[in-house]
N, C-alpha and C. Protein backbone atom coordinates (compact mmCIF):
# COMPACT_ATOMS: atom_id res chain seq x y z
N UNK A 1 6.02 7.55 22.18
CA UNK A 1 6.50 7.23 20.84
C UNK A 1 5.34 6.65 20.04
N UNK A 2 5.28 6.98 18.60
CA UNK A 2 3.86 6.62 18.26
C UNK A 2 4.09 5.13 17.89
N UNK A 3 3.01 4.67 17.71
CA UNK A 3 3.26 3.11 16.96
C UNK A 3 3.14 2.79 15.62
N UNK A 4 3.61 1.34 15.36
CA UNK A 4 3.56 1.58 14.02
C UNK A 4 2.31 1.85 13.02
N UNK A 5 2.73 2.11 11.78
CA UNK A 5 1.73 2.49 11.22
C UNK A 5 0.67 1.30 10.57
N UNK A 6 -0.42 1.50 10.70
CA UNK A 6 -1.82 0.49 10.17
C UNK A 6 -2.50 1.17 9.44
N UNK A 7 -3.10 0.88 8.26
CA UNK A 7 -3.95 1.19 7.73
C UNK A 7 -5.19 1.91 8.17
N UNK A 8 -5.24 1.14 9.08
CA UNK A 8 -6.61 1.99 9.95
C UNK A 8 -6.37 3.14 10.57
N UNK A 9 -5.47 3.29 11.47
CA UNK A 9 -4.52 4.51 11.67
C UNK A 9 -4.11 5.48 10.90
N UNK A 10 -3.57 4.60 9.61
CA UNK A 10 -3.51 5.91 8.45
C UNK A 10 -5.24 6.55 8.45
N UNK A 11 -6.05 5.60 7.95
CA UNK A 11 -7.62 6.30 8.01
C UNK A 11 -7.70 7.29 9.01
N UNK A 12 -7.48 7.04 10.02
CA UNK A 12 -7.54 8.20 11.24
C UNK A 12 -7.22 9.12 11.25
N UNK A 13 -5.97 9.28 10.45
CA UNK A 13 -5.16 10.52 10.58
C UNK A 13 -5.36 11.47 9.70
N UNK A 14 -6.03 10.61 8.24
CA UNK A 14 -6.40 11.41 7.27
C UNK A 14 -7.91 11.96 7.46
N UNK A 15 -9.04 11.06 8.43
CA UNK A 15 -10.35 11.29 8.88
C UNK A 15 -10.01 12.81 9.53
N UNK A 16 -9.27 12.48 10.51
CA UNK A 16 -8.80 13.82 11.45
C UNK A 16 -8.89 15.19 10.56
N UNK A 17 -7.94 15.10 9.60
CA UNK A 17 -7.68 16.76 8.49
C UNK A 17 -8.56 16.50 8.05
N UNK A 18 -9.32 15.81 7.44
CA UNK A 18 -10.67 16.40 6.31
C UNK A 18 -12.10 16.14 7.40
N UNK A 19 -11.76 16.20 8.68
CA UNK A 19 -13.10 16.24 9.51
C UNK A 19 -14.41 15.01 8.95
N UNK A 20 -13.70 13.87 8.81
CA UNK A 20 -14.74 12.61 8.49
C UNK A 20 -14.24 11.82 9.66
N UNK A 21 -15.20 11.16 9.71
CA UNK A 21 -14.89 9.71 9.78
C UNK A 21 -14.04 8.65 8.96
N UNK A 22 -13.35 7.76 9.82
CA UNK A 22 -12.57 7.04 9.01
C UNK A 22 -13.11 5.97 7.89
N UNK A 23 -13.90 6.07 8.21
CA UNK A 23 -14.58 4.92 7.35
C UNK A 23 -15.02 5.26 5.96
N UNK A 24 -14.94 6.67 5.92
CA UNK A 24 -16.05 7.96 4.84
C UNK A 24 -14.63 8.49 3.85
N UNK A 25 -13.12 7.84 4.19
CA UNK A 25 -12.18 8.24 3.98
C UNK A 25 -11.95 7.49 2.85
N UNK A 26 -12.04 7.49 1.27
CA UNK A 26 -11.92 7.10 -0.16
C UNK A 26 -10.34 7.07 -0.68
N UNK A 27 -9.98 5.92 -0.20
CA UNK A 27 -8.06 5.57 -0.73
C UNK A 27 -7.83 5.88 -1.97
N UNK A 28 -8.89 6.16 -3.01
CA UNK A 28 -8.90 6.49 -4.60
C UNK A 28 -8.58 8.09 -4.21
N UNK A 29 -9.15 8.61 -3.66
CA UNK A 29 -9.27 9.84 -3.72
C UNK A 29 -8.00 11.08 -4.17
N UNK A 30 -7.89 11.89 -4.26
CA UNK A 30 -6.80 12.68 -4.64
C UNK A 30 -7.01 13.39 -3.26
N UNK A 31 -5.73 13.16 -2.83
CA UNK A 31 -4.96 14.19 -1.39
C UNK A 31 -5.83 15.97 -1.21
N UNK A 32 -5.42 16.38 -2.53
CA UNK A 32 -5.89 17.72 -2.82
C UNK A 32 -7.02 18.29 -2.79
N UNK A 33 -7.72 17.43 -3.92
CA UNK A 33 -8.99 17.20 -4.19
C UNK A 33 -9.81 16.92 -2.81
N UNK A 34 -9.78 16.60 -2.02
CA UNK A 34 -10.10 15.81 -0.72
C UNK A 34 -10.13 17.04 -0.06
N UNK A 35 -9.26 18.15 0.01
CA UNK A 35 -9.18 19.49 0.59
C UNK A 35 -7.91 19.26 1.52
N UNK A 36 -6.73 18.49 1.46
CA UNK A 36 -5.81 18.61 2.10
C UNK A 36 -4.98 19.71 1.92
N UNK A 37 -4.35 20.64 2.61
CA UNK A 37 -3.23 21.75 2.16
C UNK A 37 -2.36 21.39 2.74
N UNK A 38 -1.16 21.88 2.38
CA UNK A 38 0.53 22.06 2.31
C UNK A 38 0.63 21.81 4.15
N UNK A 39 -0.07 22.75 5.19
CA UNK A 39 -0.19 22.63 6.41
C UNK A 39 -0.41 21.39 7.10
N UNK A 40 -1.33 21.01 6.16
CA UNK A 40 -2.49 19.58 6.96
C UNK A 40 -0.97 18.44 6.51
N UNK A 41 -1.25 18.82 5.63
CA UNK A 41 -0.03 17.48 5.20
C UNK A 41 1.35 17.12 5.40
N UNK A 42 1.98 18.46 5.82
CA UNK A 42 3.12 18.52 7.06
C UNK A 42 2.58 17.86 8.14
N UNK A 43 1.86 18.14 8.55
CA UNK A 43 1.51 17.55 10.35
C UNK A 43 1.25 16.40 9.68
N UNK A 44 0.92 15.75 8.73
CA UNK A 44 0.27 14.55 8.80
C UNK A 44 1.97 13.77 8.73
N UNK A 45 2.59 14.37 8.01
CA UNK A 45 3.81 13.98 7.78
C UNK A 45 4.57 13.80 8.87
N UNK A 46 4.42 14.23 10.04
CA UNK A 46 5.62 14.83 10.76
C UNK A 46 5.74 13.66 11.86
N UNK A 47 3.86 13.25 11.90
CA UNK A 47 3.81 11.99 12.69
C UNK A 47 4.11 10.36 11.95
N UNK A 48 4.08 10.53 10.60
CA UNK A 48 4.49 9.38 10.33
C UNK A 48 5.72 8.96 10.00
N UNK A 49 6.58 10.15 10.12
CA UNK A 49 7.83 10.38 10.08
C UNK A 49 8.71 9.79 11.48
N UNK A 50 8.12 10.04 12.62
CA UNK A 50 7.77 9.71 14.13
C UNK A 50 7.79 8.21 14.53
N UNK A 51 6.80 7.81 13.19
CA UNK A 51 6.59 6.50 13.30
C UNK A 51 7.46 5.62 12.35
N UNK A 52 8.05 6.16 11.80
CA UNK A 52 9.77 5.21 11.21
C UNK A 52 9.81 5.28 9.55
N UNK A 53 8.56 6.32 8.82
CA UNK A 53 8.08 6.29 7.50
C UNK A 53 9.49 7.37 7.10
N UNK A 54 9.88 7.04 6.08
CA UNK A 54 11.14 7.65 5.20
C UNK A 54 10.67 8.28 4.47
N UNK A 55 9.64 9.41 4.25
CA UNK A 55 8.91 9.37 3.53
C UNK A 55 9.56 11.67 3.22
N UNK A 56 9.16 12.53 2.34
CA UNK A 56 9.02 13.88 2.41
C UNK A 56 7.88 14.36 1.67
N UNK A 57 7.74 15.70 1.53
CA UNK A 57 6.51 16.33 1.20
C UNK A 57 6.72 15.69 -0.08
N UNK A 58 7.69 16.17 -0.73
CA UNK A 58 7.59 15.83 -2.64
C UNK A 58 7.25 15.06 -3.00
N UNK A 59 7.41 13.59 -2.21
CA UNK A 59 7.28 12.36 -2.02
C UNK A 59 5.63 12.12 -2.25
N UNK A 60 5.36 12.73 -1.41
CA UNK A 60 3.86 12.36 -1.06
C UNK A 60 3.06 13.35 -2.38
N UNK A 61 3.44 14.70 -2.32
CA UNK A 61 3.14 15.75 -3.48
C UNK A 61 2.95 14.87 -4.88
N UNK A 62 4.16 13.88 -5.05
CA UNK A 62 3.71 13.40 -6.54
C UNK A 62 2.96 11.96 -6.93
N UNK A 63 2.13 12.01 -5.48
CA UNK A 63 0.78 10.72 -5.77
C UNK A 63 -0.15 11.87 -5.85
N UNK A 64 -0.47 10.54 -6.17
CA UNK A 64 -2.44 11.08 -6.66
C UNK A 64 -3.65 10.56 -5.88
N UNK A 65 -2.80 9.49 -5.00
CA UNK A 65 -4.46 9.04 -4.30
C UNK A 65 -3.87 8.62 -2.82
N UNK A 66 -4.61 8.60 -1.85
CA UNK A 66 -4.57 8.22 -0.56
C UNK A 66 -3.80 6.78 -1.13
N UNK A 67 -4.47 5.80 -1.73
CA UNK A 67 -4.06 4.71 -1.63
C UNK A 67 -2.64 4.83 -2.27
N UNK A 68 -1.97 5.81 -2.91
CA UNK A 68 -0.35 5.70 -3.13
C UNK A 68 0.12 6.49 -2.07
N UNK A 69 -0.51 6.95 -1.26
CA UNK A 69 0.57 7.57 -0.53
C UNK A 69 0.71 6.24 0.63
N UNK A 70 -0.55 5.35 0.88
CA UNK A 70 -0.26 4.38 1.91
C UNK A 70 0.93 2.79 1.36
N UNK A 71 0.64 3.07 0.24
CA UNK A 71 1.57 2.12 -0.73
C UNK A 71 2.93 2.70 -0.69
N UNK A 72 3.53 4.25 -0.46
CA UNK A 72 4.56 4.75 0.10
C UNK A 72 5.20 4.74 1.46
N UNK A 73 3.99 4.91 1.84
CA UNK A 73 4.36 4.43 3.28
C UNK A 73 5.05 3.51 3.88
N UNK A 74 4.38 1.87 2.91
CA UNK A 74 4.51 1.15 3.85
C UNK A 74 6.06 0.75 3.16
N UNK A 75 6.01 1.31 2.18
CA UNK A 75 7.11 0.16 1.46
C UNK A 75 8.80 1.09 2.05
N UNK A 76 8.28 2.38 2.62
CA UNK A 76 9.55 3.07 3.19
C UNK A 76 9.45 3.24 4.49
N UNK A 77 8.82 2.17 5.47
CA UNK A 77 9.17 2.67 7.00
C UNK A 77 9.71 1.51 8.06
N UNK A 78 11.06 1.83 8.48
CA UNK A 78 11.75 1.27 8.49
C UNK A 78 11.26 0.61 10.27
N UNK A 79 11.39 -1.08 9.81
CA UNK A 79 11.18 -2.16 11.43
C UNK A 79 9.70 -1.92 11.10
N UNK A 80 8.66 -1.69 10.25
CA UNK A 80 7.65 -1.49 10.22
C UNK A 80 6.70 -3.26 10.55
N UNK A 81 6.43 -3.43 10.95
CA UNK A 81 5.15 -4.26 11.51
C UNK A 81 3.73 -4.02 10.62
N UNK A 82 3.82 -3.76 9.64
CA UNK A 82 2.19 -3.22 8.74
C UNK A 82 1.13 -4.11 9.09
N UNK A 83 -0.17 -3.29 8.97
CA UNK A 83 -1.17 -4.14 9.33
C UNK A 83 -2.22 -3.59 7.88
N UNK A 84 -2.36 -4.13 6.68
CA UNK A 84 -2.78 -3.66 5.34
C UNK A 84 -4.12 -4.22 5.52
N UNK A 85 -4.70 -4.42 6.77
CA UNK A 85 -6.58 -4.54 6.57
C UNK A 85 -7.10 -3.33 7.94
């Protein structure tokens, strides 16, 4: 079962689809812009969904930056434990 979700973890997962490092990963950034597709962002979804996030594609589709989709995240996943450094 995965654990909850952390910030740093989110970095990971988004490092993972755009082939960076987590650290190289820009929370301003636009999802799209970044080179995420419809594919990448299901799977990215599917595990944080896993991890207790209430979250759907449309959901995520109508931010604009890594840092709103982690500001979605945290504020919809339910027994969540957040770790925001």
């Amino acid at each position: 079962m995965p654990g909850p979700l952390t910030l740093e973890g989110f970095r990971v997962d988004l490092a993972e689809c755009l082939f960076l490092e987590p650290g190289e990963v820009d929370l301003q950034d636009s999802p799209f812009a970044a080179g995420l597709d419809s594919l990448r962002i299901v799977t990215l979804l599917e595990g944080w969904r896993a991890a207790g996030a209430d979250v759907t594609f449309v959901d995520l589709a109508e931010c604009t930056s890594f840092a709103q989709w982690w500001q979605l995240l945290t504020e919809r996943t339910r027994g969540a434990d957040h770790a925001d450094a």
